[in-house]
C-alpha atoms as a PDB file:
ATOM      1  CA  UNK A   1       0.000   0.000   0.000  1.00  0.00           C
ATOM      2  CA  UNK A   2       1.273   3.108  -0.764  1.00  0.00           C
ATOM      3  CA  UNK A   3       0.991   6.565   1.174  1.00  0.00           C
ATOM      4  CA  UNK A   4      -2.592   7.803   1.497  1.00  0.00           C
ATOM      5  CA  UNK A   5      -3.581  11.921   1.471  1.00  0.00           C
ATOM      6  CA  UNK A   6      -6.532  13.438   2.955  1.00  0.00           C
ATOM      7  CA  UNK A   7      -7.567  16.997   4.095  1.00  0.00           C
ATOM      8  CA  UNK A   8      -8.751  18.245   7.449  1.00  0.00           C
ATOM      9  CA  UNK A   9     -10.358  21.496   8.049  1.00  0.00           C
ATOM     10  CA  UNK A  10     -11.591  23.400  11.187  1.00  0.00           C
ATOM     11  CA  UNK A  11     -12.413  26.870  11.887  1.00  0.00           C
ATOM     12  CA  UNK A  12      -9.025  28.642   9.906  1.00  0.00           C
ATOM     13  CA  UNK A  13      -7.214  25.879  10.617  1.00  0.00           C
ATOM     14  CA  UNK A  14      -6.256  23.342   7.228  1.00  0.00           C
ATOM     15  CA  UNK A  15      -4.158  20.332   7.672  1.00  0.00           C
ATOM     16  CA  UNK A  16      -2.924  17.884   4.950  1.00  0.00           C
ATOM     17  CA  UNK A  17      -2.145  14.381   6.208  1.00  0.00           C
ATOM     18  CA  UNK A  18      -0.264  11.593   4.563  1.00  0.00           C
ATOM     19  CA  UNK A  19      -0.964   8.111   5.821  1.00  0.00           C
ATOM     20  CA  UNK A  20       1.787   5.225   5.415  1.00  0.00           C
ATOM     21  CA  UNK A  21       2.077   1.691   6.671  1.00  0.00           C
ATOM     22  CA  UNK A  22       4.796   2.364   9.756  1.00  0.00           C
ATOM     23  CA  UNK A  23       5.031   2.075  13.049  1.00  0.00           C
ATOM     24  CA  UNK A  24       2.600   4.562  15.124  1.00  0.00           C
ATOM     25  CA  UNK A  25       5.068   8.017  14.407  1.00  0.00           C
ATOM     26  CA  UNK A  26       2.856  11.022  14.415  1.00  0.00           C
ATOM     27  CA  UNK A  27       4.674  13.990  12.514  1.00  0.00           C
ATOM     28  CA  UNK A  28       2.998  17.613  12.451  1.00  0.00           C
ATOM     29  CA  UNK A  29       4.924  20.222  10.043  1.00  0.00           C
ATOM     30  CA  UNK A  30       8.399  18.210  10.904  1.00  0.00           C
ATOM     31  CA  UNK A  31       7.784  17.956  14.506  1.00  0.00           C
ATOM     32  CA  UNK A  32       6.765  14.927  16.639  1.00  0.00           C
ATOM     33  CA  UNK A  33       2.963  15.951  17.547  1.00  0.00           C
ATOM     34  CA  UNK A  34       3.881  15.597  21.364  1.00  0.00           C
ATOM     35  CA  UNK A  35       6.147  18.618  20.703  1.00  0.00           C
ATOM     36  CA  UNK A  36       3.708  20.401  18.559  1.00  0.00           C
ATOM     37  CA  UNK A  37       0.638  20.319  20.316  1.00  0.00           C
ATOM     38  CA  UNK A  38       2.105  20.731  23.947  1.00  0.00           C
ATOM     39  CA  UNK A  39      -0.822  20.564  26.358  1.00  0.00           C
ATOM     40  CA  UNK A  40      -2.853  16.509  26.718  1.00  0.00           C
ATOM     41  CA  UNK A  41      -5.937  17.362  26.022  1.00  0.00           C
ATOM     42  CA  UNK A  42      -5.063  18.493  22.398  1.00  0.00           C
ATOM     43  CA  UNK A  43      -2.719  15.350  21.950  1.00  0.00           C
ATOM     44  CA  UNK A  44      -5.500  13.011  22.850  1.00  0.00           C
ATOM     45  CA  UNK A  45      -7.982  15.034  20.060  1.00  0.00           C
ATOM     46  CA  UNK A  46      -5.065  14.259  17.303  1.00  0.00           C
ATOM     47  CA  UNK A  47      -5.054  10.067  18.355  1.00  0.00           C
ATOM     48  CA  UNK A  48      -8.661   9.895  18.466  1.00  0.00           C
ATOM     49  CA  UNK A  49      -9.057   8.722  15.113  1.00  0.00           C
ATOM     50  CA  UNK A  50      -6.628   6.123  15.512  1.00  0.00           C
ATOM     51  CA  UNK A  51      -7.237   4.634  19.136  1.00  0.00           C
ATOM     52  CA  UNK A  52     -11.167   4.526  18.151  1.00  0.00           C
ATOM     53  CA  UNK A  53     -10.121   2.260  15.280  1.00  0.00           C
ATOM     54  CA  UNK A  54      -7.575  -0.051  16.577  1.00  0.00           C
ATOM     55  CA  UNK A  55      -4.822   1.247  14.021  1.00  0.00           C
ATOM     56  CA  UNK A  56      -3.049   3.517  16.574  1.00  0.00           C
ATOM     57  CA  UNK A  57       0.481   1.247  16.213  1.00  0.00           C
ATOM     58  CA  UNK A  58      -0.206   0.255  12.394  1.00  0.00           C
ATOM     59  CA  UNK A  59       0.224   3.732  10.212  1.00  0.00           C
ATOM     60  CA  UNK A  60       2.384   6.353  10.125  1.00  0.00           C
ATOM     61  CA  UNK A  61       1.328   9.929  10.302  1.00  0.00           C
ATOM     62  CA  UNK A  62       2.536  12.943   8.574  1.00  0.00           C
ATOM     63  CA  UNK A  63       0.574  15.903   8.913  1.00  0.00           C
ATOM     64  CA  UNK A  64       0.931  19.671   7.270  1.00  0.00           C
ATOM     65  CA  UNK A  65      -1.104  22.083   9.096  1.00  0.00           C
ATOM     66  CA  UNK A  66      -1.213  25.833   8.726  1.00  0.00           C
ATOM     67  CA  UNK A  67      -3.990  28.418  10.027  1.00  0.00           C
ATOM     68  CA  UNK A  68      -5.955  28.972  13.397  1.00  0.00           C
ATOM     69  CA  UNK A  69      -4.974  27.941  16.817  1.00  0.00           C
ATOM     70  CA  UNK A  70      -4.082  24.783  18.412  1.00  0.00           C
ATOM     71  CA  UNK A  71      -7.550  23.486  19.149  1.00  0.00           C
ATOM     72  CA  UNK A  72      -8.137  24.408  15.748  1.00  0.00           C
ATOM     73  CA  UNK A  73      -5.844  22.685  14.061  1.00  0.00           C
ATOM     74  CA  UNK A  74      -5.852  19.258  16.485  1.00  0.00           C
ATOM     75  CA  UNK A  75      -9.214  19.176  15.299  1.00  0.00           C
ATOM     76  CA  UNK A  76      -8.424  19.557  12.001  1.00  0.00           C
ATOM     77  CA  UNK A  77      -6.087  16.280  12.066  1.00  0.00           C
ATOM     78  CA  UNK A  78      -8.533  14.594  13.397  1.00  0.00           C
ATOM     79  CA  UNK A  79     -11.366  15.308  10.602  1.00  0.00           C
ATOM     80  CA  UNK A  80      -8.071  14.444   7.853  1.00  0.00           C
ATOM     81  CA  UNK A  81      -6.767  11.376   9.401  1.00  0.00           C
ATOM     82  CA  UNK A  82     -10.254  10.019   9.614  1.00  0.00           C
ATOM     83  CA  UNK A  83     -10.757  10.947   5.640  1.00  0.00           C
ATOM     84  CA  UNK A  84      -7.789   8.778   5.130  1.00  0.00           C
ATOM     85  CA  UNK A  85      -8.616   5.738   7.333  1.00  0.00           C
ATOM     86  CA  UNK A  86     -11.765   5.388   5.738  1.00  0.00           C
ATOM     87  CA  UNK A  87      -9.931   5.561   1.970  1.00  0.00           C
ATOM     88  CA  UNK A  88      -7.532   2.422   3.848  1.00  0.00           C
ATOM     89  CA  UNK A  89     -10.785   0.404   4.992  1.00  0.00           C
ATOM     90  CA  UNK A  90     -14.370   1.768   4.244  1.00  0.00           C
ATOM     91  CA  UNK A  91     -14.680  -0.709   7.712  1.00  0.00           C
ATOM     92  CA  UNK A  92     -13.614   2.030   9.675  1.00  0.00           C
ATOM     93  CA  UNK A  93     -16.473   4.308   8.350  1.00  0.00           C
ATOM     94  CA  UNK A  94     -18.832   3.065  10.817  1.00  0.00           C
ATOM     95  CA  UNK A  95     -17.275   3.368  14.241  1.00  0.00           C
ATOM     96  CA  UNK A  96     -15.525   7.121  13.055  1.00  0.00           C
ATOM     97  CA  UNK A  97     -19.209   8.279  11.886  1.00  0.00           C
ATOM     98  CA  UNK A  98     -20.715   7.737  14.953  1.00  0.00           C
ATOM     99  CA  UNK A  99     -18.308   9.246  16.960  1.00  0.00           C
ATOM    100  CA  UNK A 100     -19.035  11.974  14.593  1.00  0.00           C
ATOM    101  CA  UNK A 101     -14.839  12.283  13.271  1.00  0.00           C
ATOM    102  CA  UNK A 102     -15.775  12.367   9.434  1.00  0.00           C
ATOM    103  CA  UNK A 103     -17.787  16.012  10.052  1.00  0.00           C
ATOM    104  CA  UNK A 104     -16.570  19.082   9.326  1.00  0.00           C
ATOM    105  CA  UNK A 105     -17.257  21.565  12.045  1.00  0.00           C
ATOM    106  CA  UNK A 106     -19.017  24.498  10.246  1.00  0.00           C
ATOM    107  CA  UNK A 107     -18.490  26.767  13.395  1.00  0.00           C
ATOM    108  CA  UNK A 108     -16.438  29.587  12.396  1.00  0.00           C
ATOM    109  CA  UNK A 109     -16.083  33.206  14.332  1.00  0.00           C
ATOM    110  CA  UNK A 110     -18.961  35.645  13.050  1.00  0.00           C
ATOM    111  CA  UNK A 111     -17.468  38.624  11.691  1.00  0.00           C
ATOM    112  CA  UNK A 112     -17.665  41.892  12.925  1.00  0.00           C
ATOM    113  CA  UNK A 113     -20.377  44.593  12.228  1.00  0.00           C
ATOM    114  CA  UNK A 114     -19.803  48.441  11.416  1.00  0.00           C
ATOM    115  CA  UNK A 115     -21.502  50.603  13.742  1.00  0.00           C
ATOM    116  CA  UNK A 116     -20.581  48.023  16.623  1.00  0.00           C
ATOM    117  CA  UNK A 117     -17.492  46.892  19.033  1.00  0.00           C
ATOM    118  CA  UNK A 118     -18.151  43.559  18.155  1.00  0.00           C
ATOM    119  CA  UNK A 119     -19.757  40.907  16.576  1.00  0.00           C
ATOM    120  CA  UNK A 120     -22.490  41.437  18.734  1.00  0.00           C
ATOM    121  CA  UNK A 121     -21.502  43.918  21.580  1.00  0.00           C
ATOM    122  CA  UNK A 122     -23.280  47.198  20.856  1.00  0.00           C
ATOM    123  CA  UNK A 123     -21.811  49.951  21.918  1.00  0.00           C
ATOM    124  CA  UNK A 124     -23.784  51.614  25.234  1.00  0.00           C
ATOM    125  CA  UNK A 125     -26.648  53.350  24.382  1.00  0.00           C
ATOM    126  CA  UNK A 126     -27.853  57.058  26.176  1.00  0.00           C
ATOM    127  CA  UNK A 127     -31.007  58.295  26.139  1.00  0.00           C
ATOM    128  CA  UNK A 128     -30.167  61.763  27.412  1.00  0.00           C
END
């Protein structure tokens, strides 16, 4: 089997990830994820995919990810490793669709109106 390219999006966040038969080595833009996405919580989002599958020890990961923040782009990995374990083994479709890994989160930051602070934040009104 040869290497295996899907794409994960999430809020500005885009990450391209290349799947290979390996040994378990997650790589994000050169770096080994555990020193790219420093805090747990955001590490466990990027396995996910993997551990929820069985494959966790099987493929090789190499991820390209530009845009957003670092929830943002975790998430992102997720969503693309998912697209490419399902291309592997349309098996894995199942378990990774109801866990609901192969959707892309349409949430995005609403942009901000003339006339206002915000988004949404008015600025104070004054009757007199």
């Amino acid at each position: 089997m040869e290497m295996i390219n899907a794409t994960g999006r999430r809020k500005e966040a885009v990450a391209r990830v290349y799947i290979k038969p390996g040994s378990g080595n997650i790589t994000v833009n050169g770096r080994d994820y555990k020193s790219y996405f420093s805090v747990e919580h955001v590490q466990i989002k990027v396995r996910e995919a993997l551990t929820e599958v069985q494959v966790q020890n099987i493929y090789d990961v190499n991820v390209n990810v530009v845009g957003g923040g670092i929830k943002g782009q975790a998430e992102a990995v997720r969503l693309g490793i998912s697209r490419a374990l399902t291309e592997i083994n349309a098996e894995f479709r199942s378990p990774l669709k109801a866990k609901k890994f192969l959707t892309r989160d349409p949430r995005a930051v609403e942009r901000k109106k003339y006339g206002q602070p915000k988004a949404r934040r008015r600025f104070q009104f004054s009757k007199r």
